[in-house]
Protein backbone atom coordinates (compact mmCIF):
# COMPACT_ATOMS: atom_id res chain seq x y z
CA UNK A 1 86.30 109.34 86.70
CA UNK A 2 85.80 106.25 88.35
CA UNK A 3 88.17 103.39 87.43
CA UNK A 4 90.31 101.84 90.59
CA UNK A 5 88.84 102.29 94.21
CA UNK A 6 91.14 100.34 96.88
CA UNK A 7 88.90 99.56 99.51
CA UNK A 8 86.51 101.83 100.69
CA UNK A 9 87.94 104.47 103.80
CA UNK A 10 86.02 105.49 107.01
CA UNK A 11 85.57 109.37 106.50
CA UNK A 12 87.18 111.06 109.73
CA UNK A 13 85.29 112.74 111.63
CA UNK A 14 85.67 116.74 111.85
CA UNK A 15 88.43 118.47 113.89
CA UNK A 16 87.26 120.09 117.19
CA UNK A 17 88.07 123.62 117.09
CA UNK A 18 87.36 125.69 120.44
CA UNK A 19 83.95 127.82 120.50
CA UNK A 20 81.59 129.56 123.01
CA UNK A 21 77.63 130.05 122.89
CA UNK A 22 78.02 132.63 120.74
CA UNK A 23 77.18 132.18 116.95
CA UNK A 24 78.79 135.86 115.93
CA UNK A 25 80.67 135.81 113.36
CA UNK A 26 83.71 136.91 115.69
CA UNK A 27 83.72 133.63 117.32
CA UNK A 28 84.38 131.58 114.06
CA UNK A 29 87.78 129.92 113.68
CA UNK A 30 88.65 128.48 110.14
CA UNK A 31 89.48 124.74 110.15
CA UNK A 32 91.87 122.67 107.48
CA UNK A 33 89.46 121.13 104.63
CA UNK A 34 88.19 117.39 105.97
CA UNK A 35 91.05 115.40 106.44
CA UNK A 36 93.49 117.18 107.24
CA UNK A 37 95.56 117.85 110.12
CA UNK A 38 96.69 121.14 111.21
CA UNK A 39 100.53 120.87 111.85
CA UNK A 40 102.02 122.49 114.89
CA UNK A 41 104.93 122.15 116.98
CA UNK A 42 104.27 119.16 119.07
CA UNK A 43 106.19 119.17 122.61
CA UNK A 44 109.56 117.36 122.69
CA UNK A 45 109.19 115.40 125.23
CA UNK A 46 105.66 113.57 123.65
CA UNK A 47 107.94 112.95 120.43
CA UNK A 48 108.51 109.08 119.62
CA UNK A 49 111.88 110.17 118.60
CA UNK A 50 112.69 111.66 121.90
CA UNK A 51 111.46 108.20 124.14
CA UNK A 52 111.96 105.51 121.65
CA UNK A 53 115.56 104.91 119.77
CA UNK A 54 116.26 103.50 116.34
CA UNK A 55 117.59 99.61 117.45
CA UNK A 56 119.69 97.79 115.83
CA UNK A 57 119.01 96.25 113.16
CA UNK A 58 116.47 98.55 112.18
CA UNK A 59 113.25 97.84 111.58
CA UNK A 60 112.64 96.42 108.18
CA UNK A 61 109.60 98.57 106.97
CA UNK A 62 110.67 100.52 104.03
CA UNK A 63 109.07 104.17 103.98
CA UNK A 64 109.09 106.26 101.03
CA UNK A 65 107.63 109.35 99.16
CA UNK A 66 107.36 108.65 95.38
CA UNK A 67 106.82 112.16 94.57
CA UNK A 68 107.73 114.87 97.06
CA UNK A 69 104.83 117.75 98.18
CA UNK A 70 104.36 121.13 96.70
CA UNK A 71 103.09 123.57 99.49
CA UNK A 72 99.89 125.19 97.91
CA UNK A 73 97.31 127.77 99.51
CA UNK A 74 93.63 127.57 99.94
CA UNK A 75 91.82 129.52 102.32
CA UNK A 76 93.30 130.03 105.86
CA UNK A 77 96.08 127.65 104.97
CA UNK A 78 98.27 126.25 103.45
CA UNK A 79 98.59 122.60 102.02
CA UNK A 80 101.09 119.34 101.78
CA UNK A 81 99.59 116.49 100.35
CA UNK A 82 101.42 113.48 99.63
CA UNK A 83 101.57 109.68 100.43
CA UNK A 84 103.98 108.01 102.05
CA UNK A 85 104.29 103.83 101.11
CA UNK A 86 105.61 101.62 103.59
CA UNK A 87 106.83 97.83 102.55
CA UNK A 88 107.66 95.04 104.79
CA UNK A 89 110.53 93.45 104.04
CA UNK A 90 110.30 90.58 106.62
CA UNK A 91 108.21 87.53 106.75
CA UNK A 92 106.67 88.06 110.30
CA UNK A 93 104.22 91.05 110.81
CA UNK A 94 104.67 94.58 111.60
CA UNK A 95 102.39 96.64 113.72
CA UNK A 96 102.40 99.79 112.75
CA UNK A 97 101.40 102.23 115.70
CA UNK A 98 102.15 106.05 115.42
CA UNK A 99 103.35 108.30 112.90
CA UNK A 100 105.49 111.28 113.13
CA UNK A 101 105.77 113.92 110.85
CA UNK A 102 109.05 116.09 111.95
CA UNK A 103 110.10 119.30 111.07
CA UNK A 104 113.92 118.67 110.32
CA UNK A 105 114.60 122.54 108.89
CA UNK A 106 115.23 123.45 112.50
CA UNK A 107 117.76 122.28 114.72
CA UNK A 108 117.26 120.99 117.14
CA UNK A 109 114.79 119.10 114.80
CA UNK A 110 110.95 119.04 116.23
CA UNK A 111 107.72 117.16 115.37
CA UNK A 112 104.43 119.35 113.94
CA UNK A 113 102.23 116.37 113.39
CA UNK A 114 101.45 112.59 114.75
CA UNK A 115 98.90 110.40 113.66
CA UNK A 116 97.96 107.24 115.99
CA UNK A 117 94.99 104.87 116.16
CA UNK A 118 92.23 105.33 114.28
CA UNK A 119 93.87 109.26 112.57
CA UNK A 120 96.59 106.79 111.49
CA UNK A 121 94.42 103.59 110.52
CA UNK A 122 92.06 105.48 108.87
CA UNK A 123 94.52 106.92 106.57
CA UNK A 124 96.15 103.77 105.16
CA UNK A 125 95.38 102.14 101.90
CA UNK A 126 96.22 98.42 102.41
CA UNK A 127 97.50 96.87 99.38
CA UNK A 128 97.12 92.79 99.33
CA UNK A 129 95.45 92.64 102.83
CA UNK A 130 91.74 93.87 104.01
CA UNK A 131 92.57 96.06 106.78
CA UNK A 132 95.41 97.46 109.09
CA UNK A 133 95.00 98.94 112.27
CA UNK A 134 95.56 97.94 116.14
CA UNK A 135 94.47 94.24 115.56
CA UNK A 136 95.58 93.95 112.42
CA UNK A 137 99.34 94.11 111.61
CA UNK A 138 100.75 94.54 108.20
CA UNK A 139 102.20 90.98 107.22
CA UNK A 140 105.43 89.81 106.12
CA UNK A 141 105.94 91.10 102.32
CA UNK A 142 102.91 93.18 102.16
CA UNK A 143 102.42 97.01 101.58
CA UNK A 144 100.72 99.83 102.38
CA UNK A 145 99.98 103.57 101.65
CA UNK A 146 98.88 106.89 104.00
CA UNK A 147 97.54 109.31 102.27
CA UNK A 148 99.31 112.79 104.05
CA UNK A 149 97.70 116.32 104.39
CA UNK A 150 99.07 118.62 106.14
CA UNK A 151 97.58 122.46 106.99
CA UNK A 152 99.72 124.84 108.24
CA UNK A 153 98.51 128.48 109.26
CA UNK A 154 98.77 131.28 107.38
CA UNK A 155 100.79 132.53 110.05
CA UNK A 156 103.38 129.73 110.85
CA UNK A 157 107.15 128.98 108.78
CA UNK A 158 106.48 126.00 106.65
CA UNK A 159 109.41 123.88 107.11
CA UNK A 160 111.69 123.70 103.97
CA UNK A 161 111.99 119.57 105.04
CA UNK A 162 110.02 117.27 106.80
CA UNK A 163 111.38 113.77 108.13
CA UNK A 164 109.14 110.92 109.29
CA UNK A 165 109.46 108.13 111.91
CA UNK A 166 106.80 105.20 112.43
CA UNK A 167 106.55 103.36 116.09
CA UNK A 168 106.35 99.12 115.21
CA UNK A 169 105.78 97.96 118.65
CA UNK A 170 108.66 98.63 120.52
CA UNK A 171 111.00 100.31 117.83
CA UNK A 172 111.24 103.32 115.95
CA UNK A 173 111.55 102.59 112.23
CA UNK A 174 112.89 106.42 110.35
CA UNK A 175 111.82 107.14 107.18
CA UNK A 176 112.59 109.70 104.15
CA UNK A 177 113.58 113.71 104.86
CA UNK A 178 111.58 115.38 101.92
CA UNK A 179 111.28 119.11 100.18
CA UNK A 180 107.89 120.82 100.60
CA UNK A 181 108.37 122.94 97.56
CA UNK A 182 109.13 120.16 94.98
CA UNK A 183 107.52 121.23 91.83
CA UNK A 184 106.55 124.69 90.36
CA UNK A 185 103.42 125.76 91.18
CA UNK A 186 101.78 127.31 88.09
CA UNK A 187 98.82 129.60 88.63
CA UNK A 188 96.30 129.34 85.51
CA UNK A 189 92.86 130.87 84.52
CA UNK A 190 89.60 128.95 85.50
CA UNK A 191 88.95 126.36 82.70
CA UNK A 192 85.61 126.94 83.18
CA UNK A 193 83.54 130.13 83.62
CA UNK A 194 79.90 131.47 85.59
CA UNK A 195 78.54 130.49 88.83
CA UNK A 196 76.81 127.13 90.49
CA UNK A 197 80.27 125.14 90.07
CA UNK A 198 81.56 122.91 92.77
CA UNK A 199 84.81 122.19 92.63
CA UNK A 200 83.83 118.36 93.58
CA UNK A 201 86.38 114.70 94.26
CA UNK A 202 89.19 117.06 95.36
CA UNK A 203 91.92 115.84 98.04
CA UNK A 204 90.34 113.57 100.27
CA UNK A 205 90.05 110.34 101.97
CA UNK A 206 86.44 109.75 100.52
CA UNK A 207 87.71 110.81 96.64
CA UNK A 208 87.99 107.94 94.66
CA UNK A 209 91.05 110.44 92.10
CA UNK A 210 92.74 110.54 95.95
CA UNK A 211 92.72 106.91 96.71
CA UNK A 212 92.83 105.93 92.84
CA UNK A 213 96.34 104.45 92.66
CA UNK A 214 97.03 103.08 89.14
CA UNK A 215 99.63 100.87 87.27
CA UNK A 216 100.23 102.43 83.99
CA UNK A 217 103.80 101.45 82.09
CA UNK A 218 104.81 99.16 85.41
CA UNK A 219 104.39 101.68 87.39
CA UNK A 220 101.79 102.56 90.58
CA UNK A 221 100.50 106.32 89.43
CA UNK A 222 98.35 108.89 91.10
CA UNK A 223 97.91 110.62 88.43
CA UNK A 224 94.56 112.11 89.93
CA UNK A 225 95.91 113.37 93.12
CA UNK A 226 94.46 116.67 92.79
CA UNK A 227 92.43 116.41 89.57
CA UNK A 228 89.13 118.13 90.28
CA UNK A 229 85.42 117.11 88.35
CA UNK A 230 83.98 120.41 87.60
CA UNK A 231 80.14 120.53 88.04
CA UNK A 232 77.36 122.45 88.36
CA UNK A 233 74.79 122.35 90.77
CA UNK A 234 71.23 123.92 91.87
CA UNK A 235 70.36 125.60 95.28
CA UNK A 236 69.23 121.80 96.33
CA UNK A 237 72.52 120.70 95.71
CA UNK A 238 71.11 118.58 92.11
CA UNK A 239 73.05 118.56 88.98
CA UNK A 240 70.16 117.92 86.77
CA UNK A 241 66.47 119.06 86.16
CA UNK A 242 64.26 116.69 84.17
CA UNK A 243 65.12 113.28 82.61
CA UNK A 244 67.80 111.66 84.57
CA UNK A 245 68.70 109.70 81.55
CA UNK A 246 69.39 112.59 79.37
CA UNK A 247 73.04 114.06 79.32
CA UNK A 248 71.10 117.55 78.56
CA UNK A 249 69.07 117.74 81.79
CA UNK A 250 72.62 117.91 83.07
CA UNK A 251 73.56 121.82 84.41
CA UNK A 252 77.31 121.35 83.52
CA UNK A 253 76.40 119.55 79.84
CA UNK A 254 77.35 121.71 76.66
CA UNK A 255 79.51 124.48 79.12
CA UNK A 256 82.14 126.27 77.25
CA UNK A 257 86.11 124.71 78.47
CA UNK A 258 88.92 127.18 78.31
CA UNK A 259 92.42 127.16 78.14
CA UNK A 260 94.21 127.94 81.52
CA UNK A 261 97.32 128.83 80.22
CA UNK A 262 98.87 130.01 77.04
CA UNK A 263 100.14 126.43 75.90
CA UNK A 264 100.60 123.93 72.93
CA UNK A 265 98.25 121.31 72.08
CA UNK A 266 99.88 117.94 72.75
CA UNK A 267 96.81 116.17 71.68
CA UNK A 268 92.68 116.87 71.11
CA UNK A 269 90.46 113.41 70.79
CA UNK A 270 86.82 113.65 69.36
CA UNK A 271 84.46 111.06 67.86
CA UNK A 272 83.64 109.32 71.02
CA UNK A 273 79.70 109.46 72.18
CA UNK A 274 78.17 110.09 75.38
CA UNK A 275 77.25 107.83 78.25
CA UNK A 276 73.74 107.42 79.13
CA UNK A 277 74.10 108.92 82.61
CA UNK A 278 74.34 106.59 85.57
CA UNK A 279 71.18 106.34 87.58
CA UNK A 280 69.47 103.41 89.64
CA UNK A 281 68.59 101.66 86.04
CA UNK A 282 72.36 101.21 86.36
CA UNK A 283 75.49 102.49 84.17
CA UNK A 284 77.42 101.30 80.82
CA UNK A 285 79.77 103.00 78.84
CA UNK A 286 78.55 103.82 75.36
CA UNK A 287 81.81 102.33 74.01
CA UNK A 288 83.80 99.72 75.47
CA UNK A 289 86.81 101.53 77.61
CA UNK A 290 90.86 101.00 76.50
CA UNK A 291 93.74 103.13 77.44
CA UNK A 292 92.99 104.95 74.37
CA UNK A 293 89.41 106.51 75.35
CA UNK A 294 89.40 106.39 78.88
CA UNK A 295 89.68 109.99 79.22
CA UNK A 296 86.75 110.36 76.13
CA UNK A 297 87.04 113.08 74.26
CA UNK A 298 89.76 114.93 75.48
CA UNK A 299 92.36 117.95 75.20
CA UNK A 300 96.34 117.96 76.67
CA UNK A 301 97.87 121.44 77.28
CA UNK A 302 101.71 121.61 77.64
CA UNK A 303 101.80 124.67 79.45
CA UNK A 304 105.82 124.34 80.28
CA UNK A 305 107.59 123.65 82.98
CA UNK A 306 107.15 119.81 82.28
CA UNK A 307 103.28 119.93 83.57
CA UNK A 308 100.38 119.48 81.29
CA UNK A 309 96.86 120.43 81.65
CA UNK A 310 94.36 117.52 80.91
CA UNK A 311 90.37 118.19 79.96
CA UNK A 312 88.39 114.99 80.04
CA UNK A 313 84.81 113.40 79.40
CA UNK A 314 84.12 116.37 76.67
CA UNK A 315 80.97 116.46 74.67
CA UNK A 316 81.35 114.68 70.59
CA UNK A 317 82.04 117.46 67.99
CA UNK A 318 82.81 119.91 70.11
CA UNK A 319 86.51 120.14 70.29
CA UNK A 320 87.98 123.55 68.37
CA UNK A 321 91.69 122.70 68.29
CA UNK A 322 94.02 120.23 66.93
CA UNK A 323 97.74 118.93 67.76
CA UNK A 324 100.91 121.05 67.41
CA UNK A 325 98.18 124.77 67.21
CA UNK A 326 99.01 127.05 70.13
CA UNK A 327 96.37 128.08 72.30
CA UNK A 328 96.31 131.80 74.47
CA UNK A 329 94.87 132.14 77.94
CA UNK A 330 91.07 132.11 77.70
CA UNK A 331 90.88 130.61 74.45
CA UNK A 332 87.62 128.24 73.69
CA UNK A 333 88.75 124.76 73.96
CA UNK A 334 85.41 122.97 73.70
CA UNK A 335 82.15 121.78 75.58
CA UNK A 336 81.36 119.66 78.66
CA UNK A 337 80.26 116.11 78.06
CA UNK A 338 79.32 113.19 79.24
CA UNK A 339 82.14 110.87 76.84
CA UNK A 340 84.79 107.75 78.25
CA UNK A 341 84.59 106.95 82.13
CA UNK A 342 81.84 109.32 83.30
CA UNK A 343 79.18 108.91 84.98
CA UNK A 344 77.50 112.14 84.70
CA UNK A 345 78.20 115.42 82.80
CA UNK A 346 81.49 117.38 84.38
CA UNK A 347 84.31 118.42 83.18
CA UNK A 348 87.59 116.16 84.63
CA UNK A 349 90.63 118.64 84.96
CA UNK A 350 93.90 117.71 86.45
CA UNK A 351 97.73 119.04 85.89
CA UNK A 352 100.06 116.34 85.54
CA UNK A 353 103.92 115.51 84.78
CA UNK A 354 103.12 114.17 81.72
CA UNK A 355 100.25 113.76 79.01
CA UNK A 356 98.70 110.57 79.49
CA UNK A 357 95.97 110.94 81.85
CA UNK A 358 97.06 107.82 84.04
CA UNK A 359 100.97 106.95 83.93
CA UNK A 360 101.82 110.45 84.99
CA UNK A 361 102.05 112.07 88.88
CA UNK A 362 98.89 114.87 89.81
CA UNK A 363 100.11 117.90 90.34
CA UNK A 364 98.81 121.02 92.81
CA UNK A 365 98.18 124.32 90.75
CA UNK A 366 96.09 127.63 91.47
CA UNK A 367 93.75 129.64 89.89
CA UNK A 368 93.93 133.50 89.43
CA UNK A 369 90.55 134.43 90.82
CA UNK A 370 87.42 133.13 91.80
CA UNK A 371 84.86 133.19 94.91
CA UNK A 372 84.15 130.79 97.06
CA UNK A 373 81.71 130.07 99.64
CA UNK A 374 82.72 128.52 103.04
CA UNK A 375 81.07 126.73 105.63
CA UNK A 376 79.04 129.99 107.04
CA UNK A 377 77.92 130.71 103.48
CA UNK A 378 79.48 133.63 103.57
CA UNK A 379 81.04 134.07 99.20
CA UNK A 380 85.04 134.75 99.69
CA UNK A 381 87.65 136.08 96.53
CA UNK A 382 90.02 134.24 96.39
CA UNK A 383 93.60 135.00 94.67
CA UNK A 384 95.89 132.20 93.51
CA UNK A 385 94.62 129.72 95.59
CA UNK A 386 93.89 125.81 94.98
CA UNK A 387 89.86 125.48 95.83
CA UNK A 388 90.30 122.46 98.01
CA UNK A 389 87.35 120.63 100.01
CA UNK A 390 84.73 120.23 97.29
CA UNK A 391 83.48 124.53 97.68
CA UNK A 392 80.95 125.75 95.83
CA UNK A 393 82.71 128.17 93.20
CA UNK A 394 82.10 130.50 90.84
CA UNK A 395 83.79 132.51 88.05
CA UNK A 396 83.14 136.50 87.75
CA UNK A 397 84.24 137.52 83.67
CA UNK A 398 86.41 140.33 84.04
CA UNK A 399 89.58 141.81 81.62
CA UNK A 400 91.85 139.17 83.80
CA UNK A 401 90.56 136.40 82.25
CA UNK A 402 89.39 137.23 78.24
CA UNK A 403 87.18 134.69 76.77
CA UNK A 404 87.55 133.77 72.54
């Protein structure tokens, strides 16, 4: 779903890992999923906090965390993503230099991760100005956001709270100590079953539901943080055979959508027609898009715990439940279209803190079982992970997931 893109980000390049001439498969290390940093204790006496002292007054750059992280698993690792906003509250400009990412469960307290130059500049979302970095200071009154995540080993403590410090020129300006375990982390069935899915727009600095901050109700939303778009692709990596132009040439167009939890319906939409796929012709919505049909047609799970499961873009006439009906695990929901802000057939699923699909906070989650293939093609099971870094996925049918 494509609706607010602030300014287009430079994708970083991958992490170095170490490796010898040897391709066997005993010389592979697993790296974090793109854009993300792998935390580790970073020596003392490199900290900013151990050369450079708070002054007085402090530095007026406000630094917050709207919503605190949820540690999640995926892979080799496991994952904090979150944002941090920071908002000038003077009328000259700030330039903002290094940031520090400290490890305040321990005492004495320790950094695991620091992002300067372009790691730093490359993460920041400027809001009411066209770029920050060295040579370009964020000015008096003005805001921006860095988009955080964090791997940690399977190996390694995760810290139960992280602080955060930014250098501005000469002067260290502290920011919030959060939780890394802020919300429940619900573990739900695949909404979506069979092979040749990627699991594609996930966390990342090139994923327009990562960067898509929204003002719904008065208030800046990122509601998609971890939504995912569901699709399926051939061996040449295309999601459609045939007529570009027609939603059924589409792989992922008229797939069954299942319930991931035992829940209650909060809501089911249907009625609203498909898009005429995007292609170089161009792209229009078949209706005109409100608050109201953004999503197109579209199901809301409450599945407890104050999170809700959202289904999006679903094909007309196809939707099998209705408000207020409760719903089991594996139950048939409806079918993949192409309705609201879609450009091609996929299924839009994201967990939320509450049902409307953009004035509401994204939420991490994992699913029970499924395979995944990583970067050696080698297929992996996974258990109750979050399938981060747009994988290539698939669904085997089996007694732990029944389908109605």
């Amino acid at each position: 779903m494509l609706i607010v893109r602030i300014k287009s980000l430079v994708i970083l390049a991958s992490l170095a890992v170490g490796c010898t001439s040897s391709f066997a498969a005993s010389s592979f290390r697993p790296t974090p999923a793109k854009d993300c940093i792998l935390a580790s204790p970073i020596q003392s006496s490199a900290s900013i906090g151990a050369s450079v002292k708070p002054p007085f007054p402090p530095v007026q750059l406000d630094i917050s965390v709207p919503i605190e992280p949820t540690l999640f698993p995926s892979g080799d690792f496991n994952y904090l993503v979150y944002e941090l906003h920071f908002q000038n509250y003077t009328d000259e400009s700030l330039k903002l230099q290094e940031l520090e990412i400290v490890d305040v469960s321990r005492t004495p307290s320790r950094a695991v991760a620091a992002f300067t130059g372009s790691q730093l500049y490359e993460r920041l979302l400027p809001i009411g100005a066209d770029k920050i970095d060295d040579e370009h200071p964020i000015d008096g009154g003005k805001r921006a956001v860095a988009l955080i995540c964090l791997a940690f080993d399977n190996a390694v403590t995760i810290p139960d709270k992280l602080g955060h410090r930014m250098l501005v020129g000469d002067s260290v300006a502290e920011g919030p100590i959060i939780g890394t375990r802020h919300t429940k982390l619900n573990t739900l069935a695949p909404p979506v079953m069979g092979k040749d899915w990627v699991a594609a727009n996930g966390p990342s600095l090139h994923s327009h539901h990562r960067t898509g901050l929204f003002v719904a109700g008065g208030v800046a939303h990122l509601s998609r943080r971890f939504a995912i778009d569901w699709k399926q692709k051939d061996e040449q990596g295309e999601m459609y055979y045939g007529d570009a132009r027609d939603v059924r040439s589409y792989y992922s167009y008229d797939e069954k959508v299942f319930a991931v939890a035992d829940a209650t319906v909060v809501s089911a939409q249907d009625g609203l027609p498909d898009n005429i796929p995007r292609t170089a012709a161009g792209f229009n919505t078949a209706v005109s898009l409100t608050m109201e049909n953004v999503a197109g047609n579209a199901v809301v799970l409450d599945i407890g715990d104050g999170q809700y499961a959202y289904y999006a873009h679903m094909k007309p006439g196809s939707i099998r439940v209705k408000a207020g009906e409760h719903v089991k695990r594996g139950d048939w929901l409806g079918q993949i279209g192409n309705s609201g802000d879609s450009r091609w057939p996929h299924l839009h699923f994201q967990v939320t803190t509450s049902p409307d699909i953009l004035a509401s906070e994204g939420l991490p989650f994992v699913i029970d079982h499924y395979r995944a293939r990583d970067d050696n093609g080698v297929w992996q099971s996974r258990t109750n992970e979050y399938p981060i870094g747009d994988v290539a996925v698939e669904f085997v049918l089996d007694s732990i997931t029944p389908l109605k």
